[in-house]
Structure formats: structure tokens, C-alpha cells
Protein backbone atom coordinates (compact mmCIF):
# COMPACT_ATOMS: atom_id res chain seq x y z
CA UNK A 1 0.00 0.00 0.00
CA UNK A 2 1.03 3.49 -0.92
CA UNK A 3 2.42 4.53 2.84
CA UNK A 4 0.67 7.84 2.02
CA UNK A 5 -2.60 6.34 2.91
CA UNK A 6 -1.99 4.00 5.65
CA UNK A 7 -3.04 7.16 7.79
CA UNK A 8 -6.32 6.19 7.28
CA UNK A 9 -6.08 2.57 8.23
CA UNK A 10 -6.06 3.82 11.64
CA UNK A 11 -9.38 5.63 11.46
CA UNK A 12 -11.55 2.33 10.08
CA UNK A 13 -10.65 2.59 6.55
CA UNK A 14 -10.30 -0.83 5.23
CA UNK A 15 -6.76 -2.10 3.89
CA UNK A 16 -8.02 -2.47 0.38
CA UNK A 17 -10.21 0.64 0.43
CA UNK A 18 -6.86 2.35 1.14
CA UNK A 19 -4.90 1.04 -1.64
CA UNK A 20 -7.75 1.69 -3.98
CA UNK A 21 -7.54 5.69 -2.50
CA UNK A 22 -3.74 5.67 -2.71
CA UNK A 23 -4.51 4.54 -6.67
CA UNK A 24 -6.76 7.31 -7.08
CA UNK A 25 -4.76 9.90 -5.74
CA UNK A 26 -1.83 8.90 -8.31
CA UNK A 27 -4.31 8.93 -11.39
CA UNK A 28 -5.52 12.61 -10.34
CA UNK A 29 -2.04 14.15 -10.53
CA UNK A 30 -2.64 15.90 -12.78
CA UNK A 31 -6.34 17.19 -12.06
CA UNK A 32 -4.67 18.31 -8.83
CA UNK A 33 -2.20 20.39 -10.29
CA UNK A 34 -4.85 21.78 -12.43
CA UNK A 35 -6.79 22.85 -9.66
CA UNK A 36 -3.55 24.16 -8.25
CA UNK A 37 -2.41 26.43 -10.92
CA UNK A 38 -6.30 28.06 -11.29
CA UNK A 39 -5.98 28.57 -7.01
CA UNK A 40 -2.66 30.24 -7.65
CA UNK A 41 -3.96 32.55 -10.23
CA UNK A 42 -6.66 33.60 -7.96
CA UNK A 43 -4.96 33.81 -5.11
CA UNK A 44 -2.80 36.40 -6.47
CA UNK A 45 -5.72 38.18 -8.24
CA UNK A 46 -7.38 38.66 -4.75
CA UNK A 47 -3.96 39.85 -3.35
CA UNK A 48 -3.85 42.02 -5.86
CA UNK A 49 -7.28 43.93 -5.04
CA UNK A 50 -6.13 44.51 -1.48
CA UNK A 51 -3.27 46.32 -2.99
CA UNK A 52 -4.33 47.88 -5.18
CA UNK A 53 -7.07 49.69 -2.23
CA UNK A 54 -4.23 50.07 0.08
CA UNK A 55 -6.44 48.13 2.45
CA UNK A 56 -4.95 48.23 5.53
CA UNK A 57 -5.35 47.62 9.88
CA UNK A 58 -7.72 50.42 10.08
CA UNK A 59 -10.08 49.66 7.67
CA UNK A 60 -10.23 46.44 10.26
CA UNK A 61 -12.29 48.46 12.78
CA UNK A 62 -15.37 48.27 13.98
CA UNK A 63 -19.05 50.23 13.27
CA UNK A 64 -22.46 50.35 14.74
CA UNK A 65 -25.86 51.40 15.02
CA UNK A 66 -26.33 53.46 10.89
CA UNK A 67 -22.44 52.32 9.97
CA UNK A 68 -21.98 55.93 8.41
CA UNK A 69 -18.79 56.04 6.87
CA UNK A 70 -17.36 53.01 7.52
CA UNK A 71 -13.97 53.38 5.51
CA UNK A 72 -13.34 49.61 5.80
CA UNK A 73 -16.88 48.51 4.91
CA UNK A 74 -16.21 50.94 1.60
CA UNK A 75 -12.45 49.13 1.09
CA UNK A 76 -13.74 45.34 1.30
CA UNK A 77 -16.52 46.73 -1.25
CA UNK A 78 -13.89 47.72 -3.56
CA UNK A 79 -11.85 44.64 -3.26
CA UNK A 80 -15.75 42.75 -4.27
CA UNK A 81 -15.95 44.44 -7.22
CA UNK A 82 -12.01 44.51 -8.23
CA UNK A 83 -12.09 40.56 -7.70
CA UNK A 84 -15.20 39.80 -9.52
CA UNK A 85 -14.48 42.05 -12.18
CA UNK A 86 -17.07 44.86 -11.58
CA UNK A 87 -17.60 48.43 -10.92
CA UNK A 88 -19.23 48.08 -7.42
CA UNK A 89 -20.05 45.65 -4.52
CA UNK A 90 -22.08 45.52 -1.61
CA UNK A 91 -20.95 43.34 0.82
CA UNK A 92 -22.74 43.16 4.59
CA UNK A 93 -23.23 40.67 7.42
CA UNK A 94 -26.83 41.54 7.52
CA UNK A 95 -27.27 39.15 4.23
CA UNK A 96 -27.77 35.78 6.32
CA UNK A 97 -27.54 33.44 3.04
CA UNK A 98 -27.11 33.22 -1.07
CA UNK A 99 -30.68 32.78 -1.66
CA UNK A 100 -31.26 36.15 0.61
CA UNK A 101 -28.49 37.91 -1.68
CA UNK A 102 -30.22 36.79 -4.76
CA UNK A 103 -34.03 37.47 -4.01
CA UNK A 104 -32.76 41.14 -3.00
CA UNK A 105 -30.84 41.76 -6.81
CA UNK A 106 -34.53 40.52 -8.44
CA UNK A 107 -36.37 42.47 -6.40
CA UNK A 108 -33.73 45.41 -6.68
CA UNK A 109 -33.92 45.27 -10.58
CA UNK A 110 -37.34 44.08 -11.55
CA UNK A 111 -40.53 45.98 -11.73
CA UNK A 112 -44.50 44.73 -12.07
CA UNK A 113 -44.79 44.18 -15.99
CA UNK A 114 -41.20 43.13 -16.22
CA UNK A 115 -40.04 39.43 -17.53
CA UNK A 116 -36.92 37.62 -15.47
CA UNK A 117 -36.05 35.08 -17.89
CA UNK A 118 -34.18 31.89 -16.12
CA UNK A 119 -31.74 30.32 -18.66
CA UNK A 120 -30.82 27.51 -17.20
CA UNK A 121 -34.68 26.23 -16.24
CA UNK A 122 -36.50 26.10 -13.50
CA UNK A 123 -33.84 27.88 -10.30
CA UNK A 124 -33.73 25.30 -6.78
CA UNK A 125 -36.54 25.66 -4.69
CA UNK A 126 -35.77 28.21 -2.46
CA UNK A 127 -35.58 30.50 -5.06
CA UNK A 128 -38.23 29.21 -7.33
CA UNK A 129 -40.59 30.50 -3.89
CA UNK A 130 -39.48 33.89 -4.40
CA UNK A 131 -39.84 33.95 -7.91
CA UNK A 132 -43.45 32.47 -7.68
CA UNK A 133 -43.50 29.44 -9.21
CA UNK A 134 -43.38 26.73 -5.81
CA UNK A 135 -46.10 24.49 -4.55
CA UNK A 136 -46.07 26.45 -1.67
CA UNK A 137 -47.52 29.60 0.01
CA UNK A 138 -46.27 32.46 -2.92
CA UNK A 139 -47.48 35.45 -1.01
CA UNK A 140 -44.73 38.03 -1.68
CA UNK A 141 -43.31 36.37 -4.32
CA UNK A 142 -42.33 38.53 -7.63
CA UNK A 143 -45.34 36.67 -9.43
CA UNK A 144 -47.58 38.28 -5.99
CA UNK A 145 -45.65 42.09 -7.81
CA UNK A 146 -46.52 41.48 -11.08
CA UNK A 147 -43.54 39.93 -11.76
CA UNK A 148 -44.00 37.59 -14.85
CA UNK A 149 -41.43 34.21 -15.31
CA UNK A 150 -40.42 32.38 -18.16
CA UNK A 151 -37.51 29.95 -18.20
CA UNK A 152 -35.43 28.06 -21.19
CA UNK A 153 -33.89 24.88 -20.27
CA UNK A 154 -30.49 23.58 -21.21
CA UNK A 155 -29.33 21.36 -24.14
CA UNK A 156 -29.37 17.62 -23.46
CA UNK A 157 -25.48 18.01 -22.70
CA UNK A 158 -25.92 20.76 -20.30
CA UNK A 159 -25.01 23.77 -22.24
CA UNK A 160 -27.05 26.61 -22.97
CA UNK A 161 -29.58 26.65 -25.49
CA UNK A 162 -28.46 30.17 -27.14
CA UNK A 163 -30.83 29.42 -30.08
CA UNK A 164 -34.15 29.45 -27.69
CA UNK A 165 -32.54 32.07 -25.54
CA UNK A 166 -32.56 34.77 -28.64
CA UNK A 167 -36.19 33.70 -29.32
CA UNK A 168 -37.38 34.13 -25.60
CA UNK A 169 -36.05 37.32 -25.58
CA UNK A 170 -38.81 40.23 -26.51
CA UNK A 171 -39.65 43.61 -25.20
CA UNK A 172 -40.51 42.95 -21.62
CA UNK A 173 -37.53 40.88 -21.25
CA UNK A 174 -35.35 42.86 -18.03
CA UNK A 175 -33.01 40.09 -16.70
CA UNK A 176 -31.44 36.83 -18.08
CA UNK A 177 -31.00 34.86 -15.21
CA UNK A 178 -28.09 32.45 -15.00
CA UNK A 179 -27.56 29.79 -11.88
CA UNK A 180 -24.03 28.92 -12.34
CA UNK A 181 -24.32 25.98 -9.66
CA UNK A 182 -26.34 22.60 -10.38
CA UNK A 183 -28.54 23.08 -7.63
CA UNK A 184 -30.67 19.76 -6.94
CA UNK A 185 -30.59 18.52 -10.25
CA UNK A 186 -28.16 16.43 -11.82
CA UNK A 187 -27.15 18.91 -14.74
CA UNK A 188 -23.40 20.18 -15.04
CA UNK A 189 -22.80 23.42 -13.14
CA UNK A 190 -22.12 26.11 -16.19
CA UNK A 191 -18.26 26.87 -16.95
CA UNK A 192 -16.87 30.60 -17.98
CA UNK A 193 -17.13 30.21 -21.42
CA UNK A 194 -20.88 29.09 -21.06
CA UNK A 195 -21.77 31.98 -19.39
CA UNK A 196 -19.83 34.43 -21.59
CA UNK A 197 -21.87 32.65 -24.46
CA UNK A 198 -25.07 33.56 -22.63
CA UNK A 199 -23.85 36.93 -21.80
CA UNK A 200 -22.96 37.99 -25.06
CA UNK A 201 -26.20 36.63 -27.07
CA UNK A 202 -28.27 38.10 -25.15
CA UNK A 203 -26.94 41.80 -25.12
CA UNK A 204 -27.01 41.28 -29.08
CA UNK A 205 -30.23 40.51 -28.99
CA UNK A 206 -31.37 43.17 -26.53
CA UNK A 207 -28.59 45.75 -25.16
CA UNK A 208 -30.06 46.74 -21.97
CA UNK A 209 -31.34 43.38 -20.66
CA UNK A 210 -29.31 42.62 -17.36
CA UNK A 211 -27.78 39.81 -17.08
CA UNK A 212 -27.52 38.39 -13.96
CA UNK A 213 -25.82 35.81 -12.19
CA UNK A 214 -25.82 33.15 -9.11
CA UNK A 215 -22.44 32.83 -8.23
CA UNK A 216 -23.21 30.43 -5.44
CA UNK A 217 -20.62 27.48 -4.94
CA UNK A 218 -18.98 28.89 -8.43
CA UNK A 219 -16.66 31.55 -6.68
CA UNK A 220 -12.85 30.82 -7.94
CA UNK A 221 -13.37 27.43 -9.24
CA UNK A 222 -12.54 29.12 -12.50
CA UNK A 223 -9.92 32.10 -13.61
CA UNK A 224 -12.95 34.38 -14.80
CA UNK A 225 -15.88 35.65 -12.76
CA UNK A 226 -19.29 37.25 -14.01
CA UNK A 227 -17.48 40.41 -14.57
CA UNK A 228 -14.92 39.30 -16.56
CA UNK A 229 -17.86 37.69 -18.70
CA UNK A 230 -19.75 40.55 -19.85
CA UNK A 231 -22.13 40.02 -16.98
CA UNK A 232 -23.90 42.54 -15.51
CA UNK A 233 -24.27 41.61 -11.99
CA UNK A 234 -23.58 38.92 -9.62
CA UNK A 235 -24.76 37.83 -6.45
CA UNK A 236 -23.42 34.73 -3.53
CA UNK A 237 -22.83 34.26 0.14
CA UNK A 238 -19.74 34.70 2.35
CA UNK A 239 -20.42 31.16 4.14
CA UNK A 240 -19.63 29.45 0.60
CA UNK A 241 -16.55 30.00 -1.51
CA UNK A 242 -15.70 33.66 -0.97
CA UNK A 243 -15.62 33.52 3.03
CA UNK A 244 -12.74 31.21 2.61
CA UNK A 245 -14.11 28.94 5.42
CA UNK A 246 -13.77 32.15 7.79
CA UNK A 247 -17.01 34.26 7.51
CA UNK A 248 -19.87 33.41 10.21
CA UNK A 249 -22.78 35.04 8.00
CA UNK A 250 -22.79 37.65 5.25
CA UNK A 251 -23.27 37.79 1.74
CA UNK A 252 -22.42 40.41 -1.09
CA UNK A 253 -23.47 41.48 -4.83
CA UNK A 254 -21.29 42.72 -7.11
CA UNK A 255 -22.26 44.33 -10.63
CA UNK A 256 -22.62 47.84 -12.06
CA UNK A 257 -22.69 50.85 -9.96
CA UNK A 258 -26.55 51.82 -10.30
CA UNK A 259 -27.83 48.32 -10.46
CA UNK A 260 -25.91 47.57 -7.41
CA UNK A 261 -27.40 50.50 -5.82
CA UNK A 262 -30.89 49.48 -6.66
CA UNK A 263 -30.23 46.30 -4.90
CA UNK A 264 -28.69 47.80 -1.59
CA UNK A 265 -32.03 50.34 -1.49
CA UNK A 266 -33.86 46.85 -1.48
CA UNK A 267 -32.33 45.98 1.29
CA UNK A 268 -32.35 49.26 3.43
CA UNK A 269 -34.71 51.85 2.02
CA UNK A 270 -34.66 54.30 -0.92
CA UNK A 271 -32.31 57.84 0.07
CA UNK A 272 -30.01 55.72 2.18
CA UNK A 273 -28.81 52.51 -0.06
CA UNK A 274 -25.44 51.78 0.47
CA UNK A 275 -24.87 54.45 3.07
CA UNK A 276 -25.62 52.12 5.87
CA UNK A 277 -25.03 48.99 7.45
CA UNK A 278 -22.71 48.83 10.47
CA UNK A 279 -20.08 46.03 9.46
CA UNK A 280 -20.15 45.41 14.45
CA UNK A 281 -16.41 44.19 13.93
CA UNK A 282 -16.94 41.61 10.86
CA UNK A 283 -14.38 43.42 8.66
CA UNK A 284 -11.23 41.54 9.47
CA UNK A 285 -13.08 38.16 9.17
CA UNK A 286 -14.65 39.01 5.64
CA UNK A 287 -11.39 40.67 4.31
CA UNK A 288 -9.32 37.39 5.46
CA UNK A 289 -11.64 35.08 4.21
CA UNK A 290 -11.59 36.25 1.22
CA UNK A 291 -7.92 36.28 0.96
CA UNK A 292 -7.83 32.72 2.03
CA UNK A 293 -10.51 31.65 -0.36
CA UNK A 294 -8.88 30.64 -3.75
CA UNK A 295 -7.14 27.96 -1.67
CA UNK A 296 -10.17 26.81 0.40
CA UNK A 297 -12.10 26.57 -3.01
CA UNK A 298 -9.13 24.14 -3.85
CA UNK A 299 -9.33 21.67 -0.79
CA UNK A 300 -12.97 21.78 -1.63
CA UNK A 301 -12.53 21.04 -5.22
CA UNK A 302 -9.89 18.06 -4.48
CA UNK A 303 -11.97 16.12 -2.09
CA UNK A 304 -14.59 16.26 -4.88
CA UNK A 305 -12.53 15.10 -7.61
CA UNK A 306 -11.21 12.17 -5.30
CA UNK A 307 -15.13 10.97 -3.91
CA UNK A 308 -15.64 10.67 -7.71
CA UNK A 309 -12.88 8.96 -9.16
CA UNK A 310 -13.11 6.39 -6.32
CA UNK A 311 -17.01 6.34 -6.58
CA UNK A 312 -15.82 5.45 -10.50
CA UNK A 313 -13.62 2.80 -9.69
CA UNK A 314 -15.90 0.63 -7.52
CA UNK A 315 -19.36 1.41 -8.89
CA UNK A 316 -20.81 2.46 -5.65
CA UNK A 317 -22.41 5.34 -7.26
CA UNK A 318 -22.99 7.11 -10.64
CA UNK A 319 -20.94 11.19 -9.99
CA UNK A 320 -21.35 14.72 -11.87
CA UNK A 321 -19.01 15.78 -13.05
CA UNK A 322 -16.78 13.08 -13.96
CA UNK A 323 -13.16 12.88 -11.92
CA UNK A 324 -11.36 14.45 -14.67
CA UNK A 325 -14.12 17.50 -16.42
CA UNK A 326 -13.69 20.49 -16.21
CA UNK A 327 -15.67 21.94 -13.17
CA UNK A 328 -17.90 25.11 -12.79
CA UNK A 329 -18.30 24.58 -9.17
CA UNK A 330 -17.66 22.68 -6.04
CA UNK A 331 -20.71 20.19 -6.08
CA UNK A 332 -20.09 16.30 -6.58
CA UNK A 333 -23.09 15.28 -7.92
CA UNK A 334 -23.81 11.36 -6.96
CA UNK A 335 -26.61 9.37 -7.97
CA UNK A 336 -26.76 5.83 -5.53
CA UNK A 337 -30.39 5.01 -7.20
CA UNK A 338 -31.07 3.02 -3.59
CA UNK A 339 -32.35 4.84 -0.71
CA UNK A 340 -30.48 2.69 1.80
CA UNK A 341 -27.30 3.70 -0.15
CA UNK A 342 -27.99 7.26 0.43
CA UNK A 343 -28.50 7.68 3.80
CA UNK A 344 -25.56 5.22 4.37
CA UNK A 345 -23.23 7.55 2.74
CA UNK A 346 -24.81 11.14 4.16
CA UNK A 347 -24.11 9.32 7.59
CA UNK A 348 -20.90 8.82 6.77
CA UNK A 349 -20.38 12.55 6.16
CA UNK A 350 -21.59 13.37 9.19
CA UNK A 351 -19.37 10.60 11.17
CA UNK A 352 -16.25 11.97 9.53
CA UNK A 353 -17.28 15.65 10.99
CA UNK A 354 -15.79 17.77 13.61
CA UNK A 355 -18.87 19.16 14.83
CA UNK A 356 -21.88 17.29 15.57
CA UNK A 357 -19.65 13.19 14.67
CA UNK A 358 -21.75 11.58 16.93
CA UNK A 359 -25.36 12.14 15.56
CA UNK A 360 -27.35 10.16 12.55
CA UNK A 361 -28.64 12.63 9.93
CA UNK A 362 -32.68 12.17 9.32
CA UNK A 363 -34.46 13.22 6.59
CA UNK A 364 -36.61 16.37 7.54
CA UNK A 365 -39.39 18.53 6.30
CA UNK A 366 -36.24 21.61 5.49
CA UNK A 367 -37.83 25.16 4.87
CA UNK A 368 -38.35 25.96 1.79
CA UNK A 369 -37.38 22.57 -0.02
CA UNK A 370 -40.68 20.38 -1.48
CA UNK A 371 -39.23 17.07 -0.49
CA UNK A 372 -37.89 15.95 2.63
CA UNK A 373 -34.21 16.54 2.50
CA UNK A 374 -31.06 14.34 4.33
CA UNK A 375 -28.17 16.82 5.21
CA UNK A 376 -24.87 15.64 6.93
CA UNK A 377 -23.61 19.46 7.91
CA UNK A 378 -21.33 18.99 11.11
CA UNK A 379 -19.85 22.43 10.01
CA UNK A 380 -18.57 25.42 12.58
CA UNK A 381 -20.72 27.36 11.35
CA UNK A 382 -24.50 27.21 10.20
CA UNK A 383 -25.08 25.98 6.56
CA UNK A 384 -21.66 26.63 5.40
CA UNK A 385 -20.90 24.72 2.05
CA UNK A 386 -17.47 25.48 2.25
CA UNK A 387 -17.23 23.07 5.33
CA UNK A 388 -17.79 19.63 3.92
CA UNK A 389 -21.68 18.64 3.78
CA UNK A 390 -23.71 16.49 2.12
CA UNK A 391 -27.47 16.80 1.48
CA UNK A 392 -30.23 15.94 -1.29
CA UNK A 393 -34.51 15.09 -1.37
CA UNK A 394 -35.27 11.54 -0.33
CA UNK A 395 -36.93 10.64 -3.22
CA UNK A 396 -35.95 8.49 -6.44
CA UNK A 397 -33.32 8.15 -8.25
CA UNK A 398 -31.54 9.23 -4.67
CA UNK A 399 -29.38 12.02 -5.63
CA UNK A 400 -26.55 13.19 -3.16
CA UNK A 401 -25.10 17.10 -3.45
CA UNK A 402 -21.58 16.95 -1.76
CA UNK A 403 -19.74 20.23 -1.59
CA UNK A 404 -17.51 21.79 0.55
CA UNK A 405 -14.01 20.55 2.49
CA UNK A 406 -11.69 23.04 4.24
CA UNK A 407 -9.12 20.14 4.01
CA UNK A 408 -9.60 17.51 1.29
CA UNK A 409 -8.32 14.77 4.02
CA UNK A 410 -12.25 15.03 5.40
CA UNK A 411 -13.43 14.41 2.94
CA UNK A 412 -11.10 11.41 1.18
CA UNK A 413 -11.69 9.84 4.81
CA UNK A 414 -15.83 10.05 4.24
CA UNK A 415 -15.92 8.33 0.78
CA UNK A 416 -13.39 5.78 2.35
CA UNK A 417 -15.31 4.75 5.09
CA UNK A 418 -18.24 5.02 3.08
CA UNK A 419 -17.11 2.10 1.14
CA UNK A 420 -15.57 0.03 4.25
């Protein structure tokens, strides 16, 4: 056995579940050095923004009650927008999740009589209740505004359907709506070049549509961001890939400077905007986690790559993306077709946790999700997908979402005990 992974032995891996790992990790060499090379770029793109600001320890202090003139809150901003390739950010702890980041830049943009048209079909659950269009109670929904809904779905192979985009496209048309991420479905998350497709066909077709983006889980898996993509604005959570594993709560947008605005006077009121927020001490923890987040993104993308080349090798489950594709984002997609198979493996997740080892995830009724869901999350903090997790609806063909890792060891010791 490759001596390299008779660590493991020692934690209840089994002997020949080890040398199959230790085989794995020599085939995806190269994958890993890919992943590498991308964190490297990154890393020194986001070290270039704080810089560039002249960010420094005073723009570390601390604001309350209105936050007036919070000179750090204003230098993380800029950093935001620098990194994702944009005029403007608004970053603030009082955005508790990605789903709250995204409602606010639909309902910051769109007006009653306006069309959002979704690109890549039907958004995840949570969002599809804010748009309207869930089984559930819609009361305050952008349909409950006036707010009509049309989506396009991909091409059997996952990419874009440009062709059906253009047609969609008419008068009332305000945003294209892109979800980078997979979400529960077993589609490929969308790469750079995807969305630059998207991005570009639709401002031919009509110049001042927005086009808008859910960055979730896509942060700095890639060179580009949304920006750099001819995007118009962007919108994720500091507990996923740009809090670098760090950030207790938060989220941000990034885009152009008056669509941004629009956004932030969702969130606060019209005549204030961006003005206020108090950042209560936050502002070292966001600025270091996103320093430290190009690498995180890495650890996360490595233990992915490894739970599906070894899920390859020995059949245990069908994975999306494949070991070796390219990847948009940092969810494993695996489909066990067998119930028993899927709550065996979310368990494991949990087991191999440092929070929380001891307990046996159930499925449960989760807010805002139509099926019962099974979640393995023993994170430090609430919800973060950065920390390894595991989740997915109890219901055929048994799909798992894993994302996350702040060391890929986690989560190469999960998939091995999964199988042992």
C-alpha cells in the first residue's frame, strides 16, 4: 500500500479501500495540479485587489448602530468588485444566506410588468418561492408584484440553449438569469465560457437586458468571474466560496454601480442605499476570508474530484461531473439510485465531521425545499458549504449534493469509510 494512505487505516478505513484511494490519488495528478495552478492565479488576483485599495489595519475596525462612513466597509466593497471584475459591490453581514443575496438583486432590478427570464430552467426551490413558481404559500413572491417568469432549459449536454434564448427574448424581457451551480438537479454546473456565451447573445439581442448571475458554490473554481464575462451583476454568500471557510454570515453582490445601488435600497430603504449597514467588527473576518478563499475553493474542489474517481472505480455510485471535467463549481453530484445507499453515505459525512460526529442525519421537512431533504452538515458554522456537507430530497433516483471541504483529508476519509 502506498504509505501515504496507511493514515487512514487507523481511522476504520479498510486495507483495500486504502490502496484503492492511494490509486486514485496517483491517477488525479494531474487534475490536482490543475486545480492548483487556477488557485494560484486567484490567489494572487485577490492579493492584488487589497493592494491595489491600500487596504490596511484600520479599515479592520469596527461600526455600529447606521455604519456611516465606515472606511473599511467601503475598502472590502472595492476589493468585491475589483475581484469579480465589476464596478461596485455591496458586501454586509446583515445578508444571512445566497438565496437572501439573490431574491434582493430581483427584487432590486425588476418591476411589475417586467419578464426575469431563467436560462438555465427552473432555479432550486428556495428560489423558485421567491420567484413564484413553488407548490407552496407564494405570497410576496415577484409573481404576488406582477412579476412575470419564463424559463429556457439547457441542451441535453448541459449547455445553454443560445438558439431558444434569442427567441425568448422580446420587449418585456429585463433580466437573463443564470444559476451557475447545479442546484438539486443532476445537470453540469455552467463553466466561464458558457456563461460568456449567454452573456454575449443576449446583449445582441437586446442591449439593456441585465444579465444576472448566481455565483453560489462557483466563486474561484474558475480564472474568470461574471465580470470578466460581460455580466452585468452577480450575487453569492460569504459562508460558501468567498468567506474562505472564515465568515460566520454575510453575503455580497457585485455588478454595475446603479444596479448595485438598486439592490442595496432593497435591502435598506430608498435615500439611504449603500450608506448604511454597520459592518459590528466583521471586517477583518470578511477581508481574510476572502484572501484565504482561492485555496479553500481548492481543498474543496480536491476532495470532490477524489469521492468521484473512487465512486468510479468501484461502482458504488454514478458522480457529476466526472473525476477528470472540467468543473464550474464545487458540487459532486452522486446518484446511488437506492435509498439505503444514500442515507448510508450522508451518515458517513456526518461521522467523519468535527462538529456534531456523533449524531445520525434524518431526513426532515427543510424550509423551503418540497421534499424531505437528508443533510450531513457537522460544520462550525451554520449551513456553510465550504465546510464539507452532504445533502439531497429523499426521493428516487436518490441524488446526493456533496460540496464543501476546508481540508480535502475530510473528505477522502468520508468516501473511504463510506465504502468500508
Amino acid at each position: 500500500m502506498d504509505t501515504n494512505f496507511e493514515r487512514f487505516v487507523r481511522y476504520g478505513v479498510f486495507p483495500g479501500i486504502a490502496k484503492t484511494g492511494a490509486e486514485c490519488e496517483r491517477e488525479l495528478a494531474e487534475v490536482y495540479a490543475a486545480i492548483d495552478e487556477v488557485a494560484s492565479y486567484n490567489e494572487l488576483k485577490v492579493l492584488d485587489a487589497f493592494r491595489h485599495v491600500k487596504f490596511s489595519d484600520v479599515h479592520m475596525g469596527s461600526t455600529t448602530g447606521y455604519g456611516y462612513d465606515d472606511i473599511g466597509r467601503e475598502k472590502i466593497e472595492e476589493i468585491f468588485a475589483r475581484v469579480f471584475g465589476f464596478e461596485k459591490a455591496y458586501v454586509r453581514v446583515q445578508i444571512s444566506s445566497g438565496t437572501q443575496a439573490i431574491s434582493a438583486m430581483l427584487y432590486g432590478l425588476l418591476r411589475p410588468g417586467d419578464t426575469m427570464l431563467s436560462v438555465t430552467g427552473k432555479p432550486y426551490d428556495t428560489l423558485a418561492a421567491t420567484i413564484g413558481i413553488s407548490s407552496g404559500d407564494n405570497d410576496g413572491s415577484l409573481k404576488n408584484y406582477g412579476i412575470d417568469y419564463k424559463d429556457c432549459e439547457l441542451r441535453e449536454d448541459g449547455s445553454p440553449d443560445i438558439e431558444k434564448i434569442i427567441s425568448i427574448i422580446d420587449d418585456k424581457t429585463k433580466m437573463v438569469f443564470v444559476q451557475k451551480s447545479r442546484g438539486y438537479t443532476a445537470r453540469r454546473a455552467l463553466t466561464s465560457e458558457d456563461i460568456r456565451a449567454i452573456a454575449k447573445a443576449a446583449h445582441d439581442k437586446k442591449s439593456d437586458v441585465i444579465v444576472a448571475v448566481d455565483n453560489c458554490y462557483g466563486e474561484f473554481c474558475e480564472k474568470e468571474e461574471p465580470g470578466d464575462l460581460g455580466c452585468d451583476i452577480c450575487a453569492g454568500s460569504l459562508i460558501k466560496n468567498p468567506g474562505g471557510g472564515i465568515c460566520y454570515t454575510g453575503g455580497y453582490i457585485a455588478g454595475h454601480e446603479e444596479l448595485v445601488e438598486k439592490c442595496a435600497r432593497h435591502l435598506t430603504t430608498p435615500g439611504l442605499g449603500s450608506e448604511v449597514g454597520p459592518t459590528l467588527g466583521f471586517n477583518r473576518m470578511i477581508a481574510r476570508g476572502l484572501f484565504t478563499a482561492p485555496k479553500c475553493v481548492a481543498e474543496c474542489l480536491k476532495g470532490a474530484v477524489f469521492a468521484a474517481r473512487l465512486l468510479e472505480k468501484t461502482g458504488y455510485a454514478e458522480t457529476s461531473p466526472a473525476s477528470d471535467a472540467v468543473r464550474g463549481d464545487i458540487v459532486q453530484t452522486l446518484i446511488f439510485r437506492d435509498e439505503k445507499k444514500m442515507y448510508d453515505f450522508v451518515g458517513k459525512i456526518q461521522a467523519c465531521s468535527p462538529v456534531d460526529s456523533f449524531v445520525t442525519p434524518e431526513p426532515w421537512d427543510m424550509p423551503g425545499y418540497e421534499d424531505k431533504v437528508i443533510m450531513a452538515a457537522g460544520a462550525f458554522v451554520q449551513g456553510a458549504t465550504t465546510e464539507l456537507s452532504c445533502d439531497g430530497p429523499m426521493k428516487p433516483p436518490f441524488i446526493a449534493y456533496m460540496q464543501g471541504g476546508l481540508v480535502a483529508d475530510q473528505a477522502k476519509l468520508a468516501v473511504m469509510l463510506s465504502l468500508s
